[in-house]
Protein backbone atom coordinates (compact mmCIF):
# COMPACT_ATOMS: atom_id res chain seq x y z
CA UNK A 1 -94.88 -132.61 -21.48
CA UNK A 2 -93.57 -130.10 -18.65
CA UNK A 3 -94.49 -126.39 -18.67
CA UNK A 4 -90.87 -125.03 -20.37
CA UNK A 5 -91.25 -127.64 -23.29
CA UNK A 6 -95.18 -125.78 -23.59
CA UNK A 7 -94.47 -122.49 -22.97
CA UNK A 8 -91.29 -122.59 -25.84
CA UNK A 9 -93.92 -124.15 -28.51
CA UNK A 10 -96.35 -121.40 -27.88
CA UNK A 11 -93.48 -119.08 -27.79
CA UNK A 12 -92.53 -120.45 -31.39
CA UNK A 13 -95.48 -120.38 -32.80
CA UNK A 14 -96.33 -117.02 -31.53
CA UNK A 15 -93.09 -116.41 -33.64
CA UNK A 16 -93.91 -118.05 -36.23
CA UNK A 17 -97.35 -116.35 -37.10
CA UNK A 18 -95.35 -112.85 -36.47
CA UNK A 19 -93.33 -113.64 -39.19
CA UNK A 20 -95.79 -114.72 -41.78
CA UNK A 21 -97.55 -111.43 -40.63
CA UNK A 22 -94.76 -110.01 -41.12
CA UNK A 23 -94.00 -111.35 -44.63
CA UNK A 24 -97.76 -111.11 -46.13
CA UNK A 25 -97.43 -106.91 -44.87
CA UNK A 26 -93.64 -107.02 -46.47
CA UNK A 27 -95.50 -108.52 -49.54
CA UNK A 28 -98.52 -106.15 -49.55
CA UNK A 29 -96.32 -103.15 -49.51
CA UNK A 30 -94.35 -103.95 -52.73
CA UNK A 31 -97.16 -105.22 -54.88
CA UNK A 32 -98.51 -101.63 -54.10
CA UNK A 33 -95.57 -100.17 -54.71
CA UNK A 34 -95.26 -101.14 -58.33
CA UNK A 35 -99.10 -99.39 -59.20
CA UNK A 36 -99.45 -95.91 -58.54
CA UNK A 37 -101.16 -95.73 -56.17
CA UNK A 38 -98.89 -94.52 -53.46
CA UNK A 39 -98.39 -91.49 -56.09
CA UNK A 40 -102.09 -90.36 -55.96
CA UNK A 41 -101.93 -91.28 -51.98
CA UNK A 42 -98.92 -88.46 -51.77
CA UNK A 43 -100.23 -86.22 -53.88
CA UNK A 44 -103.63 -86.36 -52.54
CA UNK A 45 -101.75 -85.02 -49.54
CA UNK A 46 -100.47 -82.11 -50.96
CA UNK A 47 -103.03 -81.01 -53.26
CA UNK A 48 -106.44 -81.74 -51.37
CA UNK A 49 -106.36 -78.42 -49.55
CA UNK A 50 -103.97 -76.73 -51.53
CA UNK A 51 -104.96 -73.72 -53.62
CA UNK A 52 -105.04 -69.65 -54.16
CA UNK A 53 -107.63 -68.05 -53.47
CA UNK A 54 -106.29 -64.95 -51.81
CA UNK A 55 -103.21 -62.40 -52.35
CA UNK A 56 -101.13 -63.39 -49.66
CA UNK A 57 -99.78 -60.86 -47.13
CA UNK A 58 -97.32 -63.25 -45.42
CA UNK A 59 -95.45 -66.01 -46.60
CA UNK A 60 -95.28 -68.67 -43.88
CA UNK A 61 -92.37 -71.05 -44.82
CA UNK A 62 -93.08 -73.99 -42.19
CA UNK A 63 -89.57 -75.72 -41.13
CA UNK A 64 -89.25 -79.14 -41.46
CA UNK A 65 -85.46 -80.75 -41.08
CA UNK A 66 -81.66 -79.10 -40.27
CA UNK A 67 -80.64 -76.88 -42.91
CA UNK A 68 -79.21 -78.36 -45.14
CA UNK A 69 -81.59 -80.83 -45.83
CA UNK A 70 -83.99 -82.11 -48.74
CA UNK A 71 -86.84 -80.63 -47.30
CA UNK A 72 -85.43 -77.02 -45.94
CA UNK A 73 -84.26 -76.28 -49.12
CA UNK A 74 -87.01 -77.49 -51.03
CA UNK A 75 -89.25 -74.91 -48.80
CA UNK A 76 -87.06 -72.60 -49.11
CA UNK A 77 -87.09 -72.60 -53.29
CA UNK A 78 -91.19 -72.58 -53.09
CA UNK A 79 -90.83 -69.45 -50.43
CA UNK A 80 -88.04 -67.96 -53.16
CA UNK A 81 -90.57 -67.99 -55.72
CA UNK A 82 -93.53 -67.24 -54.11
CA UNK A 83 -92.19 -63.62 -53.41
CA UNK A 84 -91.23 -63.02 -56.89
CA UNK A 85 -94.98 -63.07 -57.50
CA UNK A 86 -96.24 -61.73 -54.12
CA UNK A 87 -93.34 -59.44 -53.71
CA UNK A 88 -94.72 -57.17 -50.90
CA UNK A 89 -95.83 -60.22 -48.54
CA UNK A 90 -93.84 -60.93 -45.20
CA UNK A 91 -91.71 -63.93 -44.70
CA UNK A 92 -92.32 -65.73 -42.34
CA UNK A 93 -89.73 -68.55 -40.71
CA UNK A 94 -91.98 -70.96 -38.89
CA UNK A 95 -88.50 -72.68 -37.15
CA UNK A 96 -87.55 -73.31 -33.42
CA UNK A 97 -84.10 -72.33 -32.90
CA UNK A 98 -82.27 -68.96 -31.62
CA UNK A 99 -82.50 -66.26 -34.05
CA UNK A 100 -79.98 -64.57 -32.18
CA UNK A 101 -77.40 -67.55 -33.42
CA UNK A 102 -76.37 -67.31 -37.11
CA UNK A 103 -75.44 -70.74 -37.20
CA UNK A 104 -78.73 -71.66 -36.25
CA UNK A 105 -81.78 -73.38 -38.24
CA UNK A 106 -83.47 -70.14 -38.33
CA UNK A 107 -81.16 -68.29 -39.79
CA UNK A 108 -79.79 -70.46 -42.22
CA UNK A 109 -82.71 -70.76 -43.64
CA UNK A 110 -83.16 -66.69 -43.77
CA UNK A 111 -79.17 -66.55 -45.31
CA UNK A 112 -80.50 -69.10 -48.00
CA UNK A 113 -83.36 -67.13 -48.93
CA UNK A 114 -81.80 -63.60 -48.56
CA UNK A 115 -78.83 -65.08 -51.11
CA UNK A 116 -82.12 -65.88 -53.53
CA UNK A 117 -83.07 -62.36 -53.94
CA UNK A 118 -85.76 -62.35 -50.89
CA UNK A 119 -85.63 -58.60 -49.21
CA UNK A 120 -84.35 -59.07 -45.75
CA UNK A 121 -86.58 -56.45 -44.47
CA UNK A 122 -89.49 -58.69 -45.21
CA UNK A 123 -88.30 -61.68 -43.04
CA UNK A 124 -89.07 -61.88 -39.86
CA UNK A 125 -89.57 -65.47 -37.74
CA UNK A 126 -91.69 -67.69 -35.55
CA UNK A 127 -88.87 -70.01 -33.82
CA UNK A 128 -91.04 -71.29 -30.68
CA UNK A 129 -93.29 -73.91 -31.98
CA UNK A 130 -91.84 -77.09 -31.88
CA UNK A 131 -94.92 -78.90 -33.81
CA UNK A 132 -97.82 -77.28 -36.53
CA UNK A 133 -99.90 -77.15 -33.49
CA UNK A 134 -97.60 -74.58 -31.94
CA UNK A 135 -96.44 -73.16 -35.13
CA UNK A 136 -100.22 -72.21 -35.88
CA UNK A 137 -101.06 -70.78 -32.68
CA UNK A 138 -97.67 -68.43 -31.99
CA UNK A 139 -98.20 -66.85 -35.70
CA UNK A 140 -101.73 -65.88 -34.17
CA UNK A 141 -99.15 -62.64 -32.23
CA UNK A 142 -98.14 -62.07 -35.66
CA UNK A 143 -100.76 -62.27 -38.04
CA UNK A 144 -104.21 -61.12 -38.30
CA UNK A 145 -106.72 -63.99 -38.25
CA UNK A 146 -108.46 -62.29 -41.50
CA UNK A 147 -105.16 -61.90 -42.92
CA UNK A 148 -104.70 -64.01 -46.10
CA UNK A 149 -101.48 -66.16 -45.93
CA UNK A 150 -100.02 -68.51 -48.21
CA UNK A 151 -98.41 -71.65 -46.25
CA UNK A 152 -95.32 -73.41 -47.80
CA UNK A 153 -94.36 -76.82 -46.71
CA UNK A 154 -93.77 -80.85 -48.18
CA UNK A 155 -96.76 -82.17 -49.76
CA UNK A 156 -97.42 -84.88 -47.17
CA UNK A 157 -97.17 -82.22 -44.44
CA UNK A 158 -99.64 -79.86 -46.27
CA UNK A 159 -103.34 -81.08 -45.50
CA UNK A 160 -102.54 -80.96 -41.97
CA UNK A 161 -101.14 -77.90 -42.03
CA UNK A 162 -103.64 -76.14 -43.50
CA UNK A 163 -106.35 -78.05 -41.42
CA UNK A 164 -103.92 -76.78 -38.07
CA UNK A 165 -104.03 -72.93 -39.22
CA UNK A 166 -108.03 -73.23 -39.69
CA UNK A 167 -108.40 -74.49 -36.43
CA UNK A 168 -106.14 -72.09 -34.78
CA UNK A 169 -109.12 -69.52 -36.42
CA UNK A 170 -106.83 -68.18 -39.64
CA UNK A 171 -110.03 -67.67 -42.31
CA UNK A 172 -107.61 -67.31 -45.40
CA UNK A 173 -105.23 -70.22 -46.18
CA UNK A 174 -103.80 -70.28 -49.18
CA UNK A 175 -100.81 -73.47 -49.65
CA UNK A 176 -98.68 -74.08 -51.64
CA UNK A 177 -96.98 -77.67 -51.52
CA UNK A 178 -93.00 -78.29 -52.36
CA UNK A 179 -93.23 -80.82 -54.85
CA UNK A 180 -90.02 -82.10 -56.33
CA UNK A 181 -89.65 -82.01 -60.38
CA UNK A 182 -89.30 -85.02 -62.21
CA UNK A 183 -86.36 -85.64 -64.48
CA UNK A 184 -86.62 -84.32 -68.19
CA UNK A 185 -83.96 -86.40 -69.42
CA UNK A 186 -84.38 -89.92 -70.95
CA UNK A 187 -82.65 -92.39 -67.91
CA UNK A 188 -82.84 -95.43 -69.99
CA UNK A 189 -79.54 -97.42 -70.92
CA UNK A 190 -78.33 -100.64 -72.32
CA UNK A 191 -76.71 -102.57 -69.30
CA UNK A 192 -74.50 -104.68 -71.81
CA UNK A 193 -72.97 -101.30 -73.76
CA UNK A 194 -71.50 -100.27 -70.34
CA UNK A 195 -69.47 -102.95 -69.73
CA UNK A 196 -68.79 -104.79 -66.81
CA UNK A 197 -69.58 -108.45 -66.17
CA UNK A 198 -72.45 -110.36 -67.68
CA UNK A 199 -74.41 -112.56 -65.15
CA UNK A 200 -77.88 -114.24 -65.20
CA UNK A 201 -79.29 -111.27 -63.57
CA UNK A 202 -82.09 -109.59 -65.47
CA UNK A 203 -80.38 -106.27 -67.34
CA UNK A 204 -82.69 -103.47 -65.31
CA UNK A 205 -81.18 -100.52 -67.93
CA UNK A 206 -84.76 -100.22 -69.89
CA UNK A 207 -86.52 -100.81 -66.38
CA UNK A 208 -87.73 -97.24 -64.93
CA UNK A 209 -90.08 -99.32 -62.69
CA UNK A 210 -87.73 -101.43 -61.08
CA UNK A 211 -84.66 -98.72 -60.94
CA UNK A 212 -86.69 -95.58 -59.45
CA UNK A 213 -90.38 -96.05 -59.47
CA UNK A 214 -90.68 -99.03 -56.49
CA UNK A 215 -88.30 -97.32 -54.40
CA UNK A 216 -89.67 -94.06 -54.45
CA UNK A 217 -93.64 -95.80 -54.40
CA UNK A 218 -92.22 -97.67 -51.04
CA UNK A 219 -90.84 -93.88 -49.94
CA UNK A 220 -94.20 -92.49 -50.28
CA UNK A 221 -96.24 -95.37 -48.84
CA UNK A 222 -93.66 -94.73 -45.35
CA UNK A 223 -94.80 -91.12 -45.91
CA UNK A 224 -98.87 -91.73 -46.26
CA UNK A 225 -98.36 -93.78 -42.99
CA UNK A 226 -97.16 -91.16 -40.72
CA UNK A 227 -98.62 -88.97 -41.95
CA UNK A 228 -102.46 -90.69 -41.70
CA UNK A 229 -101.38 -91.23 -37.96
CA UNK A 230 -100.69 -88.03 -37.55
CA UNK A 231 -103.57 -87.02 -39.00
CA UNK A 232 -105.43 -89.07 -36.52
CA UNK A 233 -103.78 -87.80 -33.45
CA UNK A 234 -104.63 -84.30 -34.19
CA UNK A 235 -108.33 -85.21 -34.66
CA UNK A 236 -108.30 -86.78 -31.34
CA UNK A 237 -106.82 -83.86 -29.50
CA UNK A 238 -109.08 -81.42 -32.06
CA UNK A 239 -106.12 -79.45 -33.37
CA UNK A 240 -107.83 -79.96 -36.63
């Protein structure tokens, strides 16, 4: 047997073993997707170091995508109603982008919040930190490290967030994490009533589980993992 015909079976079975790795993870990953326990991992996340303690005197609304987007809005409704009950704290716009530019991030984001009812006098923005790291340590020029402040971002986002302000040397962090709101509404259905053709595949109409629950519990479990990485990194570099 010459070297080629030995180096393509190791080659192959180096393959080979990647996939079944690959399958048994694939595998893992669904079975735990249909308990909850990608739930409780998420909302661990967004609850473990979330809490008010303090009146707020700024509102720090940390940016996450463009604006539009899932999460910028979803911030921004959390920041809306946060002022209604802290109505004389000061916004703040944790965003990189040019303030100067109203068709930037930034200011988008203000627009959307202004158009909510939130005084524009009592916005002002942080749009040089690029990371939480950064985002922490520039709202150091405009907050007083004794000064309570309520932090606003997704729920997988928040423990480290909160963790990154502490560090920075911010003694009162209140959070508050921008969960979504499950439907209220009764989403089951009779495949068959809705017409259509009627194969051998399982009718998924009375099947929450399947339809919603496995996706999202897959969603979440992508979430947990980048988030418990970046976790780690920030320990290593002692940012938290």
């Amino acid at each position: 047997m010459n070297k080629v015909k030995i180096k393509s079976i190791y080659f192959l079975r180096l393959l080979r073993n990647l996939f079944v790795l690959i399958g048994i993870f694939f595998s893992i990953c669904v079975l735990l997707a249909l308990t909850t326990v990608p739930f409780w991992g998420y909302h661990w996340l967004g609850t473990s170091k979330s809490e008010i303690k303090w009146e707020p005197q700024f509102i720090i609304l940390l940016g996450g995508g463009g604006m539009p987007s899932q999460s910028a809005l979803m911030r921004s409704w959390y920041t809306e109603k946060a002022t209604l009950t802290f109505p004389e704290a000061t916004v703040i716009i944790a965003m990189p982008g040019d303030k100067e530019d109203s068709l930037s991030t930034p200011q988008l984001i203000k627009n959307e919040l202004v158009e909510r009812g939130v005084n524009d006098e009592l916005i002002t923005f942080e749009n040089e930190g690029t990371n939480t790291r950064g985002q922490a340590l520039n709202c150091q020029r405009i907050v007083k490290m004794q000064t309570p402040i309520l932090l606003i971002t997704s729920p997988e986002h928040m423990r480290r967030a909160v963790l990154c302000f502490q560090k920075a040397g911010f003694e009162k962090v209140n959070a508050l994490p921008a969960f979504e709101n499950a439907v209220e509404a009764d989403l089951l259905f009779d495949d068959d009533k809705l017409g259509g053709n009627k194969t051998l595949v399982p009718d998924i109409g009375k099947s929450i589980n399947m339809r919603y629950q496995l996706w999202n519990h897959l969603k979440y479990e992508i979430l947990i993992a980048r988030e418990m990485v970046a976790l780690t990194y920030y320990k290593i570099r002692g940012w938290i």
